[in-house]
N, C-alpha and C. Protein backbone atom coordinates (compact mmCIF):
# COMPACT_ATOMS: atom_id res chain seq x y z
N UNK A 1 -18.72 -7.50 -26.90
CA UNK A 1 -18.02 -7.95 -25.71
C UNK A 1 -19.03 -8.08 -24.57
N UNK A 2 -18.66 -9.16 -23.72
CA UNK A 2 -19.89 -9.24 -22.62
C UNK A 2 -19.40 -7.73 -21.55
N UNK A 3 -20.89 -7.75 -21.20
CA UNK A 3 -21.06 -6.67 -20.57
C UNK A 3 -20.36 -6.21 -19.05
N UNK A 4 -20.13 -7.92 -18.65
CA UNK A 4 -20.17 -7.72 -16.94
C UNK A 4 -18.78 -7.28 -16.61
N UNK A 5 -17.37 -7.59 -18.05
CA UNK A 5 -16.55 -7.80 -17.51
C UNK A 5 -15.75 -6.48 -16.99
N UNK A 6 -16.29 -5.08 -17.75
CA UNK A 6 -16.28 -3.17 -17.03
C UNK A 6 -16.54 -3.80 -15.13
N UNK A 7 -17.51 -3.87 -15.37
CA UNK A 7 -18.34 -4.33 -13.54
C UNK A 7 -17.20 -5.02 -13.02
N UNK A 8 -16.85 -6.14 -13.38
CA UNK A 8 -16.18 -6.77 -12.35
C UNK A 8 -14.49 -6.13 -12.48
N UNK A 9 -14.26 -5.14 -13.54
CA UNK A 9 -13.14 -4.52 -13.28
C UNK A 9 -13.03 -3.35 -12.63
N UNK A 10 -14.35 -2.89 -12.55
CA UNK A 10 -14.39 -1.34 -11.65
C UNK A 10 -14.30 -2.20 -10.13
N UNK A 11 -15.04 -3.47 -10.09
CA UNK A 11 -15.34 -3.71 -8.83
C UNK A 11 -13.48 -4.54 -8.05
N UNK A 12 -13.31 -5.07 -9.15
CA UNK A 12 -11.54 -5.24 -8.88
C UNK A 12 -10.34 -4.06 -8.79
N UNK A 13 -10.36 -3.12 -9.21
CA UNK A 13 -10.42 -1.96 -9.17
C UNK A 13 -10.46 -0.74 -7.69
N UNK A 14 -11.66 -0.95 -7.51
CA UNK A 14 -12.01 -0.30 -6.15
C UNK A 14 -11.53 -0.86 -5.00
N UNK A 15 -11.60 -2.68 -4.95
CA UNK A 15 -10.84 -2.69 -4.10
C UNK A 15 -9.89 -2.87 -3.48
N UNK A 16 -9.13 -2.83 -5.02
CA UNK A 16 -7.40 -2.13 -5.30
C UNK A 16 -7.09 -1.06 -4.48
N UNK A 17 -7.93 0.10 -4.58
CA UNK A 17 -7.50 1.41 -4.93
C UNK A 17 -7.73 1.22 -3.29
N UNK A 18 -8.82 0.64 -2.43
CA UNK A 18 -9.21 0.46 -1.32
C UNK A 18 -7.78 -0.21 -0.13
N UNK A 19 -7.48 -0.62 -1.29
CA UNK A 19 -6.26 -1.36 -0.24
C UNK A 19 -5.03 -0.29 -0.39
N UNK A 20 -5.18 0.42 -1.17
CA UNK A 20 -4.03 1.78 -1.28
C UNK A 20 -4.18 2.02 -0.16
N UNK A 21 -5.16 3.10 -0.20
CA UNK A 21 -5.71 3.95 1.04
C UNK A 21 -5.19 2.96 2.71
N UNK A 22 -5.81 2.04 2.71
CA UNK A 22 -5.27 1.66 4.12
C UNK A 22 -4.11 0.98 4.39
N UNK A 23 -3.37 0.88 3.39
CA UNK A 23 -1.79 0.66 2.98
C UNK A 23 -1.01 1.61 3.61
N UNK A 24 -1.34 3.23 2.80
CA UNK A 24 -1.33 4.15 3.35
C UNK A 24 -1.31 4.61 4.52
N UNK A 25 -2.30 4.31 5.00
CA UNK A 25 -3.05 5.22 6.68
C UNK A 25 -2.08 4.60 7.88
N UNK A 26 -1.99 3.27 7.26
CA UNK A 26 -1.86 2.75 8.55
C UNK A 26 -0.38 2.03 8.65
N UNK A 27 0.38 2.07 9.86
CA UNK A 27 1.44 2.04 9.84
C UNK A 27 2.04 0.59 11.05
N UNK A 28 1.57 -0.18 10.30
CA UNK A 28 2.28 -1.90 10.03
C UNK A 28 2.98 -2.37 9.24
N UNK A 29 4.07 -1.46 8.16
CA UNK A 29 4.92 -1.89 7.51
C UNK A 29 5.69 -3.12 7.93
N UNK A 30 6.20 -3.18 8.55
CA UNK A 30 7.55 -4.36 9.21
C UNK A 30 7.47 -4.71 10.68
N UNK A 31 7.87 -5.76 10.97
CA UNK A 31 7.40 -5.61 12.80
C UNK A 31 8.57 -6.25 12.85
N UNK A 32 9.58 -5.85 14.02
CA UNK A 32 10.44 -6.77 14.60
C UNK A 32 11.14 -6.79 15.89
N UNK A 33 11.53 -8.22 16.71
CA UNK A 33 11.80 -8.35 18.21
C UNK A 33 12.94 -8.41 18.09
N UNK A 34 14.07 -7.64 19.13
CA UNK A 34 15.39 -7.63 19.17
C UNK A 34 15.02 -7.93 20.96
N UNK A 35 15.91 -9.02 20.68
CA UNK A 35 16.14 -9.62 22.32
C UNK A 35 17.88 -8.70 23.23
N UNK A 36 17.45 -8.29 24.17
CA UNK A 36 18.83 -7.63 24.28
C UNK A 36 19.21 -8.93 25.48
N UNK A 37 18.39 -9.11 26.09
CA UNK A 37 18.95 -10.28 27.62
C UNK A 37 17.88 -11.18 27.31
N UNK A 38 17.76 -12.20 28.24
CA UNK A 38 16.50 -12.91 28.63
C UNK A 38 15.14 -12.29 29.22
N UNK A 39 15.83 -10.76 29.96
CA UNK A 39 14.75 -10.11 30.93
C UNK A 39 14.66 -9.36 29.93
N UNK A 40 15.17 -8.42 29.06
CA UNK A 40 14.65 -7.24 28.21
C UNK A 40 14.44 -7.67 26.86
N UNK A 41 13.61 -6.86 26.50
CA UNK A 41 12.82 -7.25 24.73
C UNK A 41 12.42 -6.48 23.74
N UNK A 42 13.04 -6.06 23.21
CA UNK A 42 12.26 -4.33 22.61
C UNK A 42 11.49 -5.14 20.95
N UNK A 43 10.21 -4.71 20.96
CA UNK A 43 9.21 -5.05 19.96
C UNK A 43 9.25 -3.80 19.14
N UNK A 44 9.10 -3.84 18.02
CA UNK A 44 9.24 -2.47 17.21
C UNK A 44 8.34 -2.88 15.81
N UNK A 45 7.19 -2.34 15.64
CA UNK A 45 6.29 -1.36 14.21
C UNK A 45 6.50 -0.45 13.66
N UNK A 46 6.37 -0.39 12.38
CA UNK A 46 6.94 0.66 12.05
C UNK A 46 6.39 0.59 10.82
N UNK A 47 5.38 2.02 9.91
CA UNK A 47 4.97 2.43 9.11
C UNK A 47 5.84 3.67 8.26
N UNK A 48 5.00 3.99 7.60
CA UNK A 48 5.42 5.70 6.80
C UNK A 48 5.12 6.80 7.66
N UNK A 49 4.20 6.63 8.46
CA UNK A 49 3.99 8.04 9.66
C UNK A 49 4.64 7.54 10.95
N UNK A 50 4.99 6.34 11.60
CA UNK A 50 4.93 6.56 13.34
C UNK A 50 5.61 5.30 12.99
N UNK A 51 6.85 5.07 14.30
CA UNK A 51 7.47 3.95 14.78
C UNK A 51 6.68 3.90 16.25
N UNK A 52 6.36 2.31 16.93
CA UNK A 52 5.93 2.33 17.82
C UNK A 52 7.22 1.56 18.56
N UNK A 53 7.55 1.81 19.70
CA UNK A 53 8.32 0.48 20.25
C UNK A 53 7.92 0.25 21.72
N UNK A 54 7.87 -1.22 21.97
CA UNK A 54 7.53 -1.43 23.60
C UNK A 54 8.74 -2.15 23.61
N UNK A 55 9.05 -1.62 24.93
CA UNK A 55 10.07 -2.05 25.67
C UNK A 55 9.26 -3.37 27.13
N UNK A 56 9.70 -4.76 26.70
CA UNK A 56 9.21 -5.75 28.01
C UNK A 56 10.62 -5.87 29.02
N UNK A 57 10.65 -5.74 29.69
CA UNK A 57 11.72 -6.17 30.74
C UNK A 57 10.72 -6.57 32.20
N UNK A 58 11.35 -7.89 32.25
CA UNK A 58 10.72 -8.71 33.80
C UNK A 58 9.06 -8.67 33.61
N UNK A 59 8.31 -8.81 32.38
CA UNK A 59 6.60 -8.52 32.33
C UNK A 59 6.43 -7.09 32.68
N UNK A 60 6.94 -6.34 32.73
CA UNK A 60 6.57 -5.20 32.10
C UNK A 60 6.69 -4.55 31.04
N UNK A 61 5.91 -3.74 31.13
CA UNK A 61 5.80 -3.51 29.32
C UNK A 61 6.16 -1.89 29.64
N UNK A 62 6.94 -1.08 28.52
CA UNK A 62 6.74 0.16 28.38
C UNK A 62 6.53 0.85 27.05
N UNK A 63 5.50 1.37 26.45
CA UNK A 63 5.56 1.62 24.76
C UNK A 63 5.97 2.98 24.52
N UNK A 64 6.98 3.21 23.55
CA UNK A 64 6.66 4.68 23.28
C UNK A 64 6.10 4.86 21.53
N UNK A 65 6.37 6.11 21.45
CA UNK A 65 5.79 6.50 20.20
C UNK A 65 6.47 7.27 19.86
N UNK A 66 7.19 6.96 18.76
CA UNK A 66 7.79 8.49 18.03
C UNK A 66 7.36 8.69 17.02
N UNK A 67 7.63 9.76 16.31
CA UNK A 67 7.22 10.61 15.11
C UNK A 67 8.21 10.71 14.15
N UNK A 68 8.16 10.45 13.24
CA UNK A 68 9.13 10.38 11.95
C UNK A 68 9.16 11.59 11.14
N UNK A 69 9.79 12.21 11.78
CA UNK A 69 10.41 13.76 11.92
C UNK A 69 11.74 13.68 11.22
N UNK A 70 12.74 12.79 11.77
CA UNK A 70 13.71 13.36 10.83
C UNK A 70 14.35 11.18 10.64
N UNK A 71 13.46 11.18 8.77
CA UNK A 71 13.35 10.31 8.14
C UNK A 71 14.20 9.87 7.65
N UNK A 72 14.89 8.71 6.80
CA UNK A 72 15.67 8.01 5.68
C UNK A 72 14.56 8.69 4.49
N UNK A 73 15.08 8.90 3.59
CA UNK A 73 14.90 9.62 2.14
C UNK A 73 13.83 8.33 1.58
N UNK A 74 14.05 7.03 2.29
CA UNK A 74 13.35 5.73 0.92
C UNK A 74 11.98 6.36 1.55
N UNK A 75 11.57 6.56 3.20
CA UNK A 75 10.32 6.97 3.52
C UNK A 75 9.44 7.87 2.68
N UNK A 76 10.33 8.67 2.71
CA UNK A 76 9.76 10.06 1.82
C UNK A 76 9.26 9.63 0.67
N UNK A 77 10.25 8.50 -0.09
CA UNK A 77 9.64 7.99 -1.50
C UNK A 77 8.59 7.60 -1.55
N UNK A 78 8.95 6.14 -0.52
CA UNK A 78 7.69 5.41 -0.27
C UNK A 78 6.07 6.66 0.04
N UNK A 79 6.27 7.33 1.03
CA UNK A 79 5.16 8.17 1.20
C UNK A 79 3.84 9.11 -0.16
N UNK A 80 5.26 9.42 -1.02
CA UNK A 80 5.25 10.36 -2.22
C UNK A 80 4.18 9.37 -2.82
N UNK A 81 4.94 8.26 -3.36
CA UNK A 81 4.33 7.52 -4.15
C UNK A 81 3.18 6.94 -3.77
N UNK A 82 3.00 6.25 -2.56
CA UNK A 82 1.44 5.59 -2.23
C UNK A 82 0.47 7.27 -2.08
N UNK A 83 0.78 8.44 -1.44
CA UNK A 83 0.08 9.45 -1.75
C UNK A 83 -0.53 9.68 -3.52
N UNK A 84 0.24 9.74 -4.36
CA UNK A 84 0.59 9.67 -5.78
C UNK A 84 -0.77 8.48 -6.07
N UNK A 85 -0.13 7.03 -5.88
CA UNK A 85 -1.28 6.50 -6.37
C UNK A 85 -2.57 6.43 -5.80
N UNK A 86 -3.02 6.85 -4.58
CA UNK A 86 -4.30 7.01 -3.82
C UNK A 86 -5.02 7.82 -4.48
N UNK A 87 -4.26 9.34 -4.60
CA UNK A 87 -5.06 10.14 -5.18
C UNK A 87 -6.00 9.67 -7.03
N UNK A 88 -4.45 9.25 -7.80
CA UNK A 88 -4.55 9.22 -8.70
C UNK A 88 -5.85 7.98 -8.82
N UNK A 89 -5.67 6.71 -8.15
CA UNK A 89 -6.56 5.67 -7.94
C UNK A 89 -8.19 6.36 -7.91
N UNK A 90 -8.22 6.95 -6.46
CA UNK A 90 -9.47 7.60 -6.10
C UNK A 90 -10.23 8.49 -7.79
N UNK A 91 -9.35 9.16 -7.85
CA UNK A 91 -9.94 10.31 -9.25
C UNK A 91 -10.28 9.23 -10.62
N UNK A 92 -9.82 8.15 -10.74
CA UNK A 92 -10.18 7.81 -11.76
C UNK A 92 -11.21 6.84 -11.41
N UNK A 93 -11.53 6.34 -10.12
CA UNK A 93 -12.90 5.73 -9.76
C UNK A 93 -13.71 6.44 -9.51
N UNK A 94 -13.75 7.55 -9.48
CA UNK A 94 -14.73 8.70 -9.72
C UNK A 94 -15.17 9.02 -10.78
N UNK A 95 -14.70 9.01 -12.00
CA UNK A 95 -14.52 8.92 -13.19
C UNK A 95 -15.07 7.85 -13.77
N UNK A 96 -14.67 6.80 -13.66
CA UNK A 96 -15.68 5.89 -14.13
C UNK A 96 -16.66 5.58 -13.74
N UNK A 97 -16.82 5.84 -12.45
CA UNK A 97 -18.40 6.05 -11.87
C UNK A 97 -19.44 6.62 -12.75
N UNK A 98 -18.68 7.77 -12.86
CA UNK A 98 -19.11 9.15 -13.63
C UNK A 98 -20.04 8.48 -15.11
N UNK A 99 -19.14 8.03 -15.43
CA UNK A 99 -18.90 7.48 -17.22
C UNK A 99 -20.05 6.55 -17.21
N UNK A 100 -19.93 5.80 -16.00
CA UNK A 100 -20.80 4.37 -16.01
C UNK A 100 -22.62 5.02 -16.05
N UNK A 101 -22.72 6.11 -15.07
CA UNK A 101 -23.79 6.60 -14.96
C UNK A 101 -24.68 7.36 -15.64
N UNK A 102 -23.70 8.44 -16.46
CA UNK A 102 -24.03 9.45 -17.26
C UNK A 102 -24.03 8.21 -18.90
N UNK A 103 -23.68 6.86 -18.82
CA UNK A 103 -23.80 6.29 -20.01
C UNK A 103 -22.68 6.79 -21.56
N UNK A 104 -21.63 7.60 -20.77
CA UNK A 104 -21.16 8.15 -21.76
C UNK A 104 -20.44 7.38 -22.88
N UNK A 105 -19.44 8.29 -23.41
CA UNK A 105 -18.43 7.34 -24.04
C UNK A 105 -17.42 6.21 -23.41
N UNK A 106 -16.83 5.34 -23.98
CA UNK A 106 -16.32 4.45 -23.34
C UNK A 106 -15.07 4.71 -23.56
N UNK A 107 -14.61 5.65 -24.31
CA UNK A 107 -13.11 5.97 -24.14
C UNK A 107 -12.99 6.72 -22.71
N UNK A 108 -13.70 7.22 -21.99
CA UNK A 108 -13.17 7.70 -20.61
C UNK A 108 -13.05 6.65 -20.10
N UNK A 109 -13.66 5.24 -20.06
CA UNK A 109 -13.60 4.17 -18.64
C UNK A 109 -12.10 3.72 -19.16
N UNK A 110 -12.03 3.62 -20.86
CA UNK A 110 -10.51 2.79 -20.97
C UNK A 110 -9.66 3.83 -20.96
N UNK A 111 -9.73 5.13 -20.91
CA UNK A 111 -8.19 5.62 -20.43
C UNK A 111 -8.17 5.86 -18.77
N UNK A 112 -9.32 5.38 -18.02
CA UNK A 112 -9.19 5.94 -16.82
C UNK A 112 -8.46 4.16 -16.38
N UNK A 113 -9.22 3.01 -16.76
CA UNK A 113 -8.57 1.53 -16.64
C UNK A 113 -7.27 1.97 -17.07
N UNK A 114 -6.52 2.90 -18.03
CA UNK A 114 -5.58 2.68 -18.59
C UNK A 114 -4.44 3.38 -17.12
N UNK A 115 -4.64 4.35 -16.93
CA UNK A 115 -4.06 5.15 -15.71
C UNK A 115 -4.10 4.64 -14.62
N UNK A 116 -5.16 3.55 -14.58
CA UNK A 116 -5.26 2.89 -12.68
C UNK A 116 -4.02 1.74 -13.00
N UNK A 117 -3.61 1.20 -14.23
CA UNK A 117 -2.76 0.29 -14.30
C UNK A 117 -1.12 1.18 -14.40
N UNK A 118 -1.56 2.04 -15.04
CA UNK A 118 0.02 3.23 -14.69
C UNK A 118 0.52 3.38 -12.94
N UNK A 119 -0.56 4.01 -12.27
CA UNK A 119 -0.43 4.03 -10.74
C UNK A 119 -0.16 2.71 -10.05
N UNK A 120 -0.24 1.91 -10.63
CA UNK A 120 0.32 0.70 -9.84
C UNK A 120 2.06 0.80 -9.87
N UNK A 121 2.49 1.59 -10.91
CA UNK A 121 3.86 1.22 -10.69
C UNK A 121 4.32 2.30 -9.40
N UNK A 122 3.37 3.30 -8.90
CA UNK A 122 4.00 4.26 -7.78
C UNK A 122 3.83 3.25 -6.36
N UNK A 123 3.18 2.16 -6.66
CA UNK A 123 2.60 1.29 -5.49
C UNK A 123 3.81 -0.03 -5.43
N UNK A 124 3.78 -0.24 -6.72
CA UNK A 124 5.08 -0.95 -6.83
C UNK A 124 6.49 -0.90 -5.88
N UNK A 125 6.80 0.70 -6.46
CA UNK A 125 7.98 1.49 -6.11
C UNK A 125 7.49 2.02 -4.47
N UNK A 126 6.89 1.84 -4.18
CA UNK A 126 6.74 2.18 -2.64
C UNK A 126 6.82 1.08 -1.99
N UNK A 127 6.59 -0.18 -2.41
CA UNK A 127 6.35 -1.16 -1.02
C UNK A 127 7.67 -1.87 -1.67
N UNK A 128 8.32 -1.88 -2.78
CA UNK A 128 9.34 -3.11 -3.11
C UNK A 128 10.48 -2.35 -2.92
N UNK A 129 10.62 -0.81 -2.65
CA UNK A 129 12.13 0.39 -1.78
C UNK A 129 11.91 -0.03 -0.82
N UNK A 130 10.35 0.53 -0.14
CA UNK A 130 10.69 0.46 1.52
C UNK A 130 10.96 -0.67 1.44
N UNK A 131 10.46 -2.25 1.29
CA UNK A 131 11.04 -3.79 1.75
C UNK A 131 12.00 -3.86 1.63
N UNK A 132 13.29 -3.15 0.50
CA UNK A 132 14.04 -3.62 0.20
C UNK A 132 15.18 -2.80 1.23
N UNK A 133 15.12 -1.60 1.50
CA UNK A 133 15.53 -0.92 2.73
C UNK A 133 15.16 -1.39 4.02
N UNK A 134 14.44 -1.43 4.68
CA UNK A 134 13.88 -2.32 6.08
C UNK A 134 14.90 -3.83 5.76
N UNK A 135 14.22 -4.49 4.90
CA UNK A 135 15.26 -5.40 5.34
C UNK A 135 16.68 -5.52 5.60
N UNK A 136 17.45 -4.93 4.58
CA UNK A 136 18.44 -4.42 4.51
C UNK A 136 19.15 -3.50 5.79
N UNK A 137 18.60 -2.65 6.02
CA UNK A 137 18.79 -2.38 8.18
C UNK A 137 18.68 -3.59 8.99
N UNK A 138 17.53 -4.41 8.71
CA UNK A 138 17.28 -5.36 9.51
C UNK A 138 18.74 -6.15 9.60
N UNK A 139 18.89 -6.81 8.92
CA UNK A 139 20.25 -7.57 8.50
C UNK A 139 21.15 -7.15 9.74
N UNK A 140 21.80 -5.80 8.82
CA UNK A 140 22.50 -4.81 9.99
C UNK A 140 22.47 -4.43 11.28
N UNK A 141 21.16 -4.44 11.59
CA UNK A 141 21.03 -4.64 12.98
C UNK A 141 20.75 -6.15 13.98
N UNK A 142 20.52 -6.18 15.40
CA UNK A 142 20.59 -7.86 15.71
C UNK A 142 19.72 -7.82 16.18
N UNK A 143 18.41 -8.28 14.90
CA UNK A 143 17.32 -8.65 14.95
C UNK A 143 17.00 -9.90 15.44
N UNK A 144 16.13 -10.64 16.03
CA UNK A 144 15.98 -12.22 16.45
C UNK A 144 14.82 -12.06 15.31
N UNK A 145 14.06 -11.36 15.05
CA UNK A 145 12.46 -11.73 14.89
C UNK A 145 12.64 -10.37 13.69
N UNK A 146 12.10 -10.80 12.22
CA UNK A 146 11.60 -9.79 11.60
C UNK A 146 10.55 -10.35 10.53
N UNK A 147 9.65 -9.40 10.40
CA UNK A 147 8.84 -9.89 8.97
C UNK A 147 7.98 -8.38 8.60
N UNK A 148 7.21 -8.88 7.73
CA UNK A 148 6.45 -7.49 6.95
C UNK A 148 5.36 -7.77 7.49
N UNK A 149 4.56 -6.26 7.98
CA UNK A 149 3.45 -6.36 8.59
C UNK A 149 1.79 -6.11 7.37
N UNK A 150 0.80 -6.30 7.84
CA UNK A 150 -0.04 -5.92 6.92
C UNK A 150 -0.26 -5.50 6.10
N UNK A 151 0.25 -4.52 6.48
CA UNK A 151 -0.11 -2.64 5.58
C UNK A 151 0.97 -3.51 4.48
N UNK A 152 1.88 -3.39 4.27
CA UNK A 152 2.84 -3.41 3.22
C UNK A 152 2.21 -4.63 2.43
N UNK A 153 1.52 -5.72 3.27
CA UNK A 153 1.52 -6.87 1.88
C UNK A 153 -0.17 -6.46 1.40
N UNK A 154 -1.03 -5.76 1.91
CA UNK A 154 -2.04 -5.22 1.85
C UNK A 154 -1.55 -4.39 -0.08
N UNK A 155 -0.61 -3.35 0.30
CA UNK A 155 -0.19 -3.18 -1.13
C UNK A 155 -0.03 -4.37 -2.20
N UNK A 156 1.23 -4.83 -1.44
CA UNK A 156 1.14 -5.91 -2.66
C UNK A 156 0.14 -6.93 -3.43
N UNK A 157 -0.96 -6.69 -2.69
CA UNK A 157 -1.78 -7.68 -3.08
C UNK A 157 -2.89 -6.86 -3.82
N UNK A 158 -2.63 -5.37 -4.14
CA UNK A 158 -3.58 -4.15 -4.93
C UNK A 158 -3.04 -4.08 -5.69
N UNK A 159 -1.60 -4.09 -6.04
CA UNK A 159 -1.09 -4.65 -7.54
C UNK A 159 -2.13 -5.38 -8.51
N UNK A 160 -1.59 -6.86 -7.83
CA UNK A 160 -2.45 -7.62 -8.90
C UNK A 160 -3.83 -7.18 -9.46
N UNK A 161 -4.66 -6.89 -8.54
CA UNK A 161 -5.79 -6.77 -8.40
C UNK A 161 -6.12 -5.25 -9.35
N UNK A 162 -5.37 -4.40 -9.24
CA UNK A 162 -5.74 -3.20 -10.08
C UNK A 162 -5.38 -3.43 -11.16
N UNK A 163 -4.45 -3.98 -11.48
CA UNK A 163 -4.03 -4.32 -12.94
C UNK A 163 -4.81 -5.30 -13.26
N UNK A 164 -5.43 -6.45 -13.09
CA UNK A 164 -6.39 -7.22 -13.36
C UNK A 164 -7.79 -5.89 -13.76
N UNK A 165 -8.41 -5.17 -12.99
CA UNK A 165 -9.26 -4.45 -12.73
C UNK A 165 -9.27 -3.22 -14.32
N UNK A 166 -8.22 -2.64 -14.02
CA UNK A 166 -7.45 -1.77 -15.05
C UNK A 166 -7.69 -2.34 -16.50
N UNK A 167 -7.02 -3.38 -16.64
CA UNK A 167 -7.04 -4.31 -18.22
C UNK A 167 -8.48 -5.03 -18.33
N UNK A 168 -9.19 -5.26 -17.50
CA UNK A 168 -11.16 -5.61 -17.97
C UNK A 168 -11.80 -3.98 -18.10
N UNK A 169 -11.37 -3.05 -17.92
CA UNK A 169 -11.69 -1.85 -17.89
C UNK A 169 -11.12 -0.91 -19.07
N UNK A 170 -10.10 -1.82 -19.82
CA UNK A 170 -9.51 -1.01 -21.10
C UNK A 170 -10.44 -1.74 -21.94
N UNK A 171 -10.89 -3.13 -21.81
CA UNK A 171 -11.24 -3.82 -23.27
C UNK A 171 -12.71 -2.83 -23.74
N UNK A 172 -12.35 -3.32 -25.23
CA UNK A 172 -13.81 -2.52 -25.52
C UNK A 172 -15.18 -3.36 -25.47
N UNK A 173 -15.85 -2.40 -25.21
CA UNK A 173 -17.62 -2.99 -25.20
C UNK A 173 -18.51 -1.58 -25.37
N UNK A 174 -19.74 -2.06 -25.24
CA UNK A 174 -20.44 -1.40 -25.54
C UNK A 174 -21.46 -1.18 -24.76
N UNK A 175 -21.63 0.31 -24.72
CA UNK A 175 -22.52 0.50 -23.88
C UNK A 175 -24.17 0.60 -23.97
């Protein structure tokens, strides 16, 4: 088997596991404008750690910040699970690091490819609950303006990419 295709799956891979992590951290899940008058405007972000909201009335702006203290249960999921696959992501790119360097056997890189494609389904189940909840409030409430912010399609787009990464990282070759 050609050699490069481990490389370009650790390297698809990493920056899978890379887009976990700031999937994670950062809290641009959904953004949306609820118009209450012509003069007032409340803008609202909102991640797995912190809702931000600014309030505009007449060009002024006022932002606050709250803390997601007392949550909807999908958060908690969502949280569990992108925690779940970060870690799990991180440890097995360590691992094949490991494997790649020390020249070892190649059954560690394909069961560790094999597990980075398992953790995609906790990444799955975190960004396709929370979307499917957020929107679903959204609806319910009288939104003018909604869509998904970064962070969330940042996941979705470490899907593909780890599972691409994952399956060039199961095939066999030789070291």
């Amino acid at each position: 088997m050609v050699w490069y295709l481990p490389v370009i799956g650790f390297v698809l891979a990493f920056i899978g596991v890379l887009f976990y992590v700031i999937c994670t951290a950062t809290n641009t899940w959904y953004e949306r404008t609820i118009s209450y008058s012509d003069n007032l405007h409340m803008y609202t972000s909102s991640g797995l750690w912190k809702t931000y909201q600014e309030y505009v009335e007449k060009g002024v702006e006022d932002t606050i910040t709250m803390g997601m203290s007392n949550v909807p249960a999908y958060i908690h999921l969502a949280r569990a699970c992108m925690i779940i696959a970060c870690i799990i992501g991180i440890a097995n790119l360590i691992l094949i690091f490991l494997a790649y360097v020390r020249k070892s056997d190649p059954v560690w890189i394909q069961m560790a490819g094999l597990t980075l494609c398992l953790s995609v389904g906790c990444v799955l189940t975190a960004t396709l609950w929370f979307g499917a909840k957020v929107e679903q409030y959204s609806r319910m409430a009288d939104t003018d303006y909604f869509s998904f912010g970064y962070s969330i399609i940042l996941g979705w787009v470490s899907i593909p990419l780890v599972v691409i990464g994952g399956a060039l990282l199961t095939i066999k070759y030789e070291t």
